[in-house]
Each structure stands twice: as C-alpha cells, then as structure tokens.
PDB file of N, CA and C in Angstrom:
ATOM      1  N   UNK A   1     110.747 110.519  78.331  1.00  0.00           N
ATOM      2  CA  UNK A   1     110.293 109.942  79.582  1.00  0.00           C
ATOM      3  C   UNK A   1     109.936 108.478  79.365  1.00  0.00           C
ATOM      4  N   UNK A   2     110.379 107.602  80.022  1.00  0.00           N
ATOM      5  CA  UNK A   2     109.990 106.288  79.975  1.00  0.00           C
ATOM      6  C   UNK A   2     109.169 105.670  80.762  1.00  0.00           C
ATOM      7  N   UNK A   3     108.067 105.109  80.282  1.00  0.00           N
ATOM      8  CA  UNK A   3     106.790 104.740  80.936  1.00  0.00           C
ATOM      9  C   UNK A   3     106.981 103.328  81.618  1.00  0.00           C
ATOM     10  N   UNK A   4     106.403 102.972  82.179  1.00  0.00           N
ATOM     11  CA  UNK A   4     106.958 101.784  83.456  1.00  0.00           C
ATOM     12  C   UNK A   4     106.048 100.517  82.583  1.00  0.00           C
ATOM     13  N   UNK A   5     106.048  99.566  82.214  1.00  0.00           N
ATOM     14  CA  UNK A   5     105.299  98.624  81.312  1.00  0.00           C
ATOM     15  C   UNK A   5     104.518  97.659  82.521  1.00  0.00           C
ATOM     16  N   UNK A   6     103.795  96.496  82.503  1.00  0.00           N
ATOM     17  CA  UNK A   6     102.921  96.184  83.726  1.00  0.00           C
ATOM     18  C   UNK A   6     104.056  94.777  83.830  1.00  0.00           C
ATOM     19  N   UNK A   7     104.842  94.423  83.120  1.00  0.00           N
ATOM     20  CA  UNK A   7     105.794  93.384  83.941  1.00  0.00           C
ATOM     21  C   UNK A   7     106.877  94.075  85.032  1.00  0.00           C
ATOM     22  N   UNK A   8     107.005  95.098  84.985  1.00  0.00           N
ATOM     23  CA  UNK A   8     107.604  96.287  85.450  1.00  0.00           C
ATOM     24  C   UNK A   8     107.253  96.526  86.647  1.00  0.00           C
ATOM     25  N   UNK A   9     105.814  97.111  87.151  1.00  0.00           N
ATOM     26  CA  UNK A   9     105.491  97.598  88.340  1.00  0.00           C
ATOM     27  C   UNK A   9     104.657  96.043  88.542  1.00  0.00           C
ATOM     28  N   UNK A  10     104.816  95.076  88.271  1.00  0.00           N
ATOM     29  CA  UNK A  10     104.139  93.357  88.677  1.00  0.00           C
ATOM     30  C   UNK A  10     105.216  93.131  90.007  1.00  0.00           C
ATOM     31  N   UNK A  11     106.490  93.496  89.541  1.00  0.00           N
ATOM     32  CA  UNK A  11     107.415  93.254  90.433  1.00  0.00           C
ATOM     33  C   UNK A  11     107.620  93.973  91.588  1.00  0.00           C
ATOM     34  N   UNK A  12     107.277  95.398  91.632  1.00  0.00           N
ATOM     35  CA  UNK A  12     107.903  95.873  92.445  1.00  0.00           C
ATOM     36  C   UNK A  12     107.957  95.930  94.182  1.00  0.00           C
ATOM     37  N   UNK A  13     109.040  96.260  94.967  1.00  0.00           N
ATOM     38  CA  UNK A  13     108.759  95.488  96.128  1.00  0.00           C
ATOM     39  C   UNK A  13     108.210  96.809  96.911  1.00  0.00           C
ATOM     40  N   UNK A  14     107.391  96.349  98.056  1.00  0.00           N
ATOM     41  CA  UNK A  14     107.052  97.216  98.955  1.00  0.00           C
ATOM     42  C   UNK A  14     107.109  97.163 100.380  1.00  0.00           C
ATOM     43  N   UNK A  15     107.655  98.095 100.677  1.00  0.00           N
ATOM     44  CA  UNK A  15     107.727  97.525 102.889  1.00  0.00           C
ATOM     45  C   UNK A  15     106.443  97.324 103.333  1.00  0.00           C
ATOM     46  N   UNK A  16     106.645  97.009 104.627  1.00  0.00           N
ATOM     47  CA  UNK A  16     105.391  97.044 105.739  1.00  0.00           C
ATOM     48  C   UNK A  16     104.514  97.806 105.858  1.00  0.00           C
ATOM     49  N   UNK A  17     105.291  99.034 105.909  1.00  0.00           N
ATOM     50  CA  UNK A  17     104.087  99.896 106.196  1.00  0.00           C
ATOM     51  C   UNK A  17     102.959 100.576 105.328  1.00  0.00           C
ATOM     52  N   UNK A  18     103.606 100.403 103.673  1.00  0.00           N
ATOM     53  CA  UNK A  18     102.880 100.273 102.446  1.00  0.00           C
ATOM     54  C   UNK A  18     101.637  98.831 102.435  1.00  0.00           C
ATOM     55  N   UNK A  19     101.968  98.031 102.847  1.00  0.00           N
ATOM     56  CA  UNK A  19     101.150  96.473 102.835  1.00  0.00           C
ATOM     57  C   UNK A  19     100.442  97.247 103.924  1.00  0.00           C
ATOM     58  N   UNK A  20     100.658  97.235 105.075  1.00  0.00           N
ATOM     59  CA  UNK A  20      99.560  98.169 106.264  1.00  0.00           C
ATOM     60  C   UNK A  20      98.285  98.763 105.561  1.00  0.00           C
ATOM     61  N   UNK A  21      99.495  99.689 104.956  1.00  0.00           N
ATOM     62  CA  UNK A  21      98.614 100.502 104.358  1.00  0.00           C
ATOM     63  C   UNK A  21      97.007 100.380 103.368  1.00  0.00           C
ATOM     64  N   UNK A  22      97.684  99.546 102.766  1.00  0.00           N
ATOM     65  CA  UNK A  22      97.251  98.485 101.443  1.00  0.00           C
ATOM     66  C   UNK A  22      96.170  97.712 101.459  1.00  0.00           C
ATOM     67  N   UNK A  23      96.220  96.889 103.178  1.00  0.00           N
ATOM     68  CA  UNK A  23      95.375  95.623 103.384  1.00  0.00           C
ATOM     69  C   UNK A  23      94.459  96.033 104.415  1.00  0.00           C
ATOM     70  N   UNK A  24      94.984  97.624 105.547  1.00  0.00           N
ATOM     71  CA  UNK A  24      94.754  97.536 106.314  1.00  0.00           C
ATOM     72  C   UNK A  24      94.667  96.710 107.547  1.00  0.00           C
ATOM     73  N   UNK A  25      95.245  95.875 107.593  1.00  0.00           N
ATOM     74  CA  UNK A  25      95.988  94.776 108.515  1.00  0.00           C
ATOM     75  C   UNK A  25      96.634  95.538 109.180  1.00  0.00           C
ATOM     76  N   UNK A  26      97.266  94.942 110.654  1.00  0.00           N
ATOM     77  CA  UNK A  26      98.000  95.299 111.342  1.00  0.00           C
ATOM     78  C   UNK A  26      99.298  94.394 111.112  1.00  0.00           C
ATOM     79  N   UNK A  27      99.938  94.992 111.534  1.00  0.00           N
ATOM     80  CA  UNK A  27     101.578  94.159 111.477  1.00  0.00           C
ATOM     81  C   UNK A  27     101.269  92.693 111.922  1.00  0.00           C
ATOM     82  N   UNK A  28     100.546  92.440 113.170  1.00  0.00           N
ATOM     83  CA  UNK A  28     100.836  91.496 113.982  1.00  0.00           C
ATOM     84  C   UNK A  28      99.929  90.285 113.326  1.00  0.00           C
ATOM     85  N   UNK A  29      98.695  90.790 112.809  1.00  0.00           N
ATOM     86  CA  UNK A  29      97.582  90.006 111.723  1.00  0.00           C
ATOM     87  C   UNK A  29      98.445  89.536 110.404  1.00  0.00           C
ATOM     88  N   UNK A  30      99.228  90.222 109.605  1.00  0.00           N
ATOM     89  CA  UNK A  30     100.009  90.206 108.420  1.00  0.00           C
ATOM     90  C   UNK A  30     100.940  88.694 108.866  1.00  0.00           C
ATOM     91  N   UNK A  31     101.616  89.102 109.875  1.00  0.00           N
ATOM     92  CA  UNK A  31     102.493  87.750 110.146  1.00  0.00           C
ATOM     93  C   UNK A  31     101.804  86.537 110.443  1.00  0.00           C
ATOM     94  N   UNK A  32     100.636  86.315 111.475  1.00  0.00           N
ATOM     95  CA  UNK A  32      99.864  85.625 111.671  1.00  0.00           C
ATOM     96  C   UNK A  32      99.564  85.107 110.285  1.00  0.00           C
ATOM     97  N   UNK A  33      98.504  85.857 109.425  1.00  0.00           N
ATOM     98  CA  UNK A  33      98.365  84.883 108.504  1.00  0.00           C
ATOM     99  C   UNK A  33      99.306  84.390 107.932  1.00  0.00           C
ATOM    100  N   UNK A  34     100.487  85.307 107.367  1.00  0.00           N
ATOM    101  CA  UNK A  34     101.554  84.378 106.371  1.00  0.00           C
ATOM    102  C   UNK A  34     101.471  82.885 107.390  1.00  0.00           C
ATOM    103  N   UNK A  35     101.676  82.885 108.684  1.00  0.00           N
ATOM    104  CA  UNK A  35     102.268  81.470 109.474  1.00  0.00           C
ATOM    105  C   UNK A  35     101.337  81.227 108.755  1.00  0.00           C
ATOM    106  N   UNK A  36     100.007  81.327 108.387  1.00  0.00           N
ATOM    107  CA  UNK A  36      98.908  80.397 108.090  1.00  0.00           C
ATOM    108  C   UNK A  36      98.546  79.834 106.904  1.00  0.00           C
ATOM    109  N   UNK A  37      99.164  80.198 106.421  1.00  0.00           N
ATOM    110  CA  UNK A  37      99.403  80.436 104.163  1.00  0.00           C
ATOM    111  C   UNK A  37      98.042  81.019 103.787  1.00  0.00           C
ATOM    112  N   UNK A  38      97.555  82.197 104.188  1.00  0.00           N
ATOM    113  CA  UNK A  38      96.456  83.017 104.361  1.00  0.00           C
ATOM    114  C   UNK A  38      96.804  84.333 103.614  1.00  0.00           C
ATOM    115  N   UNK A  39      98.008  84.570 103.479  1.00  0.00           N
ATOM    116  CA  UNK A  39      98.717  85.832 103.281  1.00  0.00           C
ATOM    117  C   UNK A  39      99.954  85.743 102.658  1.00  0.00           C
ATOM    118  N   UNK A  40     100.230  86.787 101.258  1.00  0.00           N
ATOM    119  CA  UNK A  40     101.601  86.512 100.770  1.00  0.00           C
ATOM    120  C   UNK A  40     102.727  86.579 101.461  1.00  0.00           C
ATOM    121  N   UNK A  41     103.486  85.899 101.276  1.00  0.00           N
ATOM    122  CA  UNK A  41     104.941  85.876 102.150  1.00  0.00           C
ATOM    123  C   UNK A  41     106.008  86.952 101.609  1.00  0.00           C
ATOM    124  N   UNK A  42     106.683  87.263 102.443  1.00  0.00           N
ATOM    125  CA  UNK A  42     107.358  88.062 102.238  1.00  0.00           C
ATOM    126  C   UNK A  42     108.927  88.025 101.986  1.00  0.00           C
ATOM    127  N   UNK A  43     109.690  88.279 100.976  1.00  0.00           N
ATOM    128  CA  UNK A  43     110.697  88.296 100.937  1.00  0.00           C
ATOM    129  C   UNK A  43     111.894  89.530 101.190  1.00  0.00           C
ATOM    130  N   UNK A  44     112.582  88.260 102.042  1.00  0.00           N
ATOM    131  CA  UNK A  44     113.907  88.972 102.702  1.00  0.00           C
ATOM    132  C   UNK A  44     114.838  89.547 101.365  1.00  0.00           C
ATOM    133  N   UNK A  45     115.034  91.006 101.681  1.00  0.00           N
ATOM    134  CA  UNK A  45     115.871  92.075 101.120  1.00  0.00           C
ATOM    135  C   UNK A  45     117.318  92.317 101.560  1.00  0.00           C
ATOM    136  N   UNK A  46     117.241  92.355 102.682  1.00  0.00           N
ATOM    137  CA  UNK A  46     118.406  92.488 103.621  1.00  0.00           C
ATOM    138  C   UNK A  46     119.136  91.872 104.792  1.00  0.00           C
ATOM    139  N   UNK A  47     119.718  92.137 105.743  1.00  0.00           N
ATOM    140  CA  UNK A  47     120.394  90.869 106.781  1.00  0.00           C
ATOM    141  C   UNK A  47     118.563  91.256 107.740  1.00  0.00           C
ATOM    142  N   UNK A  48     118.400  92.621 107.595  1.00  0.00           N
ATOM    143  CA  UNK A  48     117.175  92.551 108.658  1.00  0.00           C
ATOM    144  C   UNK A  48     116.060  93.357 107.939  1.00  0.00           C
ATOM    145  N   UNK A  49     115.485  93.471 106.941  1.00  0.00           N
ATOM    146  CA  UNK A  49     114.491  93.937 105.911  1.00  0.00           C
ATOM    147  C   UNK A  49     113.657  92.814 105.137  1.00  0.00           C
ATOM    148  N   UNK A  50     112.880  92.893 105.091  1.00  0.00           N
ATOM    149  CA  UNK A  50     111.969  92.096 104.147  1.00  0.00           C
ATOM    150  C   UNK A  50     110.704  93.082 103.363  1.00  0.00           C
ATOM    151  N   UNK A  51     110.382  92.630 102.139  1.00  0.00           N
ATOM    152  CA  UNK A  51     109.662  93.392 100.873  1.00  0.00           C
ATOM    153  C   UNK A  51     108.694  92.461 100.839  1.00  0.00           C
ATOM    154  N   UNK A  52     107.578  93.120 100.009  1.00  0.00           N
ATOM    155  CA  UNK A  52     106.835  92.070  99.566  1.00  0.00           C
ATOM    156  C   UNK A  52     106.207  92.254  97.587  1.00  0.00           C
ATOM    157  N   UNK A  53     106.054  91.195  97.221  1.00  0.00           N
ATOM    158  CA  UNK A  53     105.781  91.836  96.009  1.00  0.00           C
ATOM    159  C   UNK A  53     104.476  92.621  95.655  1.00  0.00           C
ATOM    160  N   UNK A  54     104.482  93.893  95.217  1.00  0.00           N
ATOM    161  CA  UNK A  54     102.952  94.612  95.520  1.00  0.00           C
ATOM    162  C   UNK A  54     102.069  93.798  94.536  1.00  0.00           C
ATOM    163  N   UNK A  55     102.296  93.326  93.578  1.00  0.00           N
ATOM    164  CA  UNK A  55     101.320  92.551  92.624  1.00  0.00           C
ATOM    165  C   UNK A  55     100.695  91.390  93.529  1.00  0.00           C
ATOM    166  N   UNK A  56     101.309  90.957  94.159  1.00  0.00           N
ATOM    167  CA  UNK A  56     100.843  89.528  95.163  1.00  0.00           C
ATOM    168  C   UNK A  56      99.704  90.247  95.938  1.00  0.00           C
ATOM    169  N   UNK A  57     100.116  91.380  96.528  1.00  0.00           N
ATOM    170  CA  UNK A  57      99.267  91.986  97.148  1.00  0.00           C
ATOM    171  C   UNK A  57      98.263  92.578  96.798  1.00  0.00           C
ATOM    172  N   UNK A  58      98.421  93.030  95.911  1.00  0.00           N
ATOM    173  CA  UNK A  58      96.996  93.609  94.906  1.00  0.00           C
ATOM    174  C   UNK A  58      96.354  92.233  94.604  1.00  0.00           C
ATOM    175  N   UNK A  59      97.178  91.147  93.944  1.00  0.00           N
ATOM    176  CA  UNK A  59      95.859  89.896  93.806  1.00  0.00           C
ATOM    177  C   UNK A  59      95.482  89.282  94.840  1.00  0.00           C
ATOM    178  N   UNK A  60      95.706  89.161  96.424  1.00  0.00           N
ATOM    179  CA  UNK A  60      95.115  89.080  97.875  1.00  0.00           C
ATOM    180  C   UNK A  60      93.989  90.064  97.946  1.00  0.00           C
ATOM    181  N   UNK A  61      94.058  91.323  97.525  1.00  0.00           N
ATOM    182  CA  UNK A  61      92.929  91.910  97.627  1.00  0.00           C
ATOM    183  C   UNK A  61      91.653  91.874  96.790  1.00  0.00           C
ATOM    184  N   UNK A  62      91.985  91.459  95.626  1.00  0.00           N
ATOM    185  CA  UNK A  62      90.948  91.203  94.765  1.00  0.00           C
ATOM    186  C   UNK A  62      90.307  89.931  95.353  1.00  0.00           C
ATOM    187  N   UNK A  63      91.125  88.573  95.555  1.00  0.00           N
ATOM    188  CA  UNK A  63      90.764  87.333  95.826  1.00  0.00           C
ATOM    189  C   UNK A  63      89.910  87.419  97.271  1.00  0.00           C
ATOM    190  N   UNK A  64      89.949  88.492  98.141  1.00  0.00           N
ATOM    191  CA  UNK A  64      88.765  88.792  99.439  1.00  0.00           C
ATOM    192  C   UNK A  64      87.608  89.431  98.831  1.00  0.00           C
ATOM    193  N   UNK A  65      88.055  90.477  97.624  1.00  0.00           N
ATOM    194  CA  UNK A  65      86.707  91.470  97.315  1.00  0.00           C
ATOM    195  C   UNK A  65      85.943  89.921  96.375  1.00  0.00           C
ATOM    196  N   UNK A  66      86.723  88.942  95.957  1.00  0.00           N
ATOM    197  CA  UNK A  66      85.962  87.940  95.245  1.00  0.00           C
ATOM    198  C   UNK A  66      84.981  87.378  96.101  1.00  0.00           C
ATOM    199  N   UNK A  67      85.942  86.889  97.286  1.00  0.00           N
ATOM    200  CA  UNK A  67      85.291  85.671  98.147  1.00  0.00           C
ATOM    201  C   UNK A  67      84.183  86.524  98.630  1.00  0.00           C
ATOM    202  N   UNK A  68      83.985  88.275  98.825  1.00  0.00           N
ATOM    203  CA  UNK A  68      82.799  88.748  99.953  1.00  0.00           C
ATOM    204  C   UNK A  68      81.937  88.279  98.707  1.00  0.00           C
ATOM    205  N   UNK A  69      82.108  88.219  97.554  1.00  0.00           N
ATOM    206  CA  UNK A  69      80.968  88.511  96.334  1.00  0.00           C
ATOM    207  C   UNK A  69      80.492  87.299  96.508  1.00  0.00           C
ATOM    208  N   UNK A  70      80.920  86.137  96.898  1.00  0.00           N
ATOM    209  CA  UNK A  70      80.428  84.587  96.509  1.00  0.00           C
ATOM    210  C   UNK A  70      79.880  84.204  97.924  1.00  0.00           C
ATOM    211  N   UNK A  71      79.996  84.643  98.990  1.00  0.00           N
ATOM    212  CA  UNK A  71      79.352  84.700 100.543  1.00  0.00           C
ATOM    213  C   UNK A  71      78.117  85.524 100.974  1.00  0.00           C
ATOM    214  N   UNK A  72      77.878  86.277  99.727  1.00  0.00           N
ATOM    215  CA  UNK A  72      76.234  86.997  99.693  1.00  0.00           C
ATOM    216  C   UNK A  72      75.253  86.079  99.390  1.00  0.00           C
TER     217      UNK A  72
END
C-alpha cells in the first residue's frame, strides 16, 4: 500500500462544494472575496470547472483562526 507523502496531498485539488464545506462560506461570499484578494483563487480545470488547491485552503483557515487570536 502506498502512503500519500505531504507534497502529495499539498497539491491536491478540490471542488466547490468541498471549499463550502471547508470554510463554510457560501458560494456567492467565496467569489466575492477572491474579487477581493481575500480568498484563494481558484484554478480552472476544465472548459467549465474550476479546483482549488486544498493546502491554500487549509492555510486561509489557519491565517483567520490566527487573526481571531491577535483581535482578543
């Protein structure tokens, strides 16, 4: 069995409804911020699909659980 190494799952891509899931954001908030450079951007997969990288997204979430820590 071959174990997945962390440059491995750093990359991997995830749809929308996984990031939803993830950030708890709504679709319509997710796009909003990217316009805003607030939020990772997402890259196009297909003529009409776009991914995002889940590592980007996992370090967006740490970088809010940072900022609530430094706003107490």
């Amino acid at each position: 069995m071959h174990s997945q190494t962390q440059s491995e799952t750093s990359y991997k891509l995830i749809r929308l409804p996984k990031v939803i899931e993830k950030t708890g954001k709504s679709r319509t908030r997710i796009y909003e911020d990217i316009k805003n450079n607030a939020f990772p951007k997402q890259i196009k997969t297909g003529i009409r699909t776009v991914a995002w990288i889940e590592r980007e997204i996992e370090e967006w979430i740490e970088a809010q659980k940072n900022q609530r820590y430094l706003q107490q």
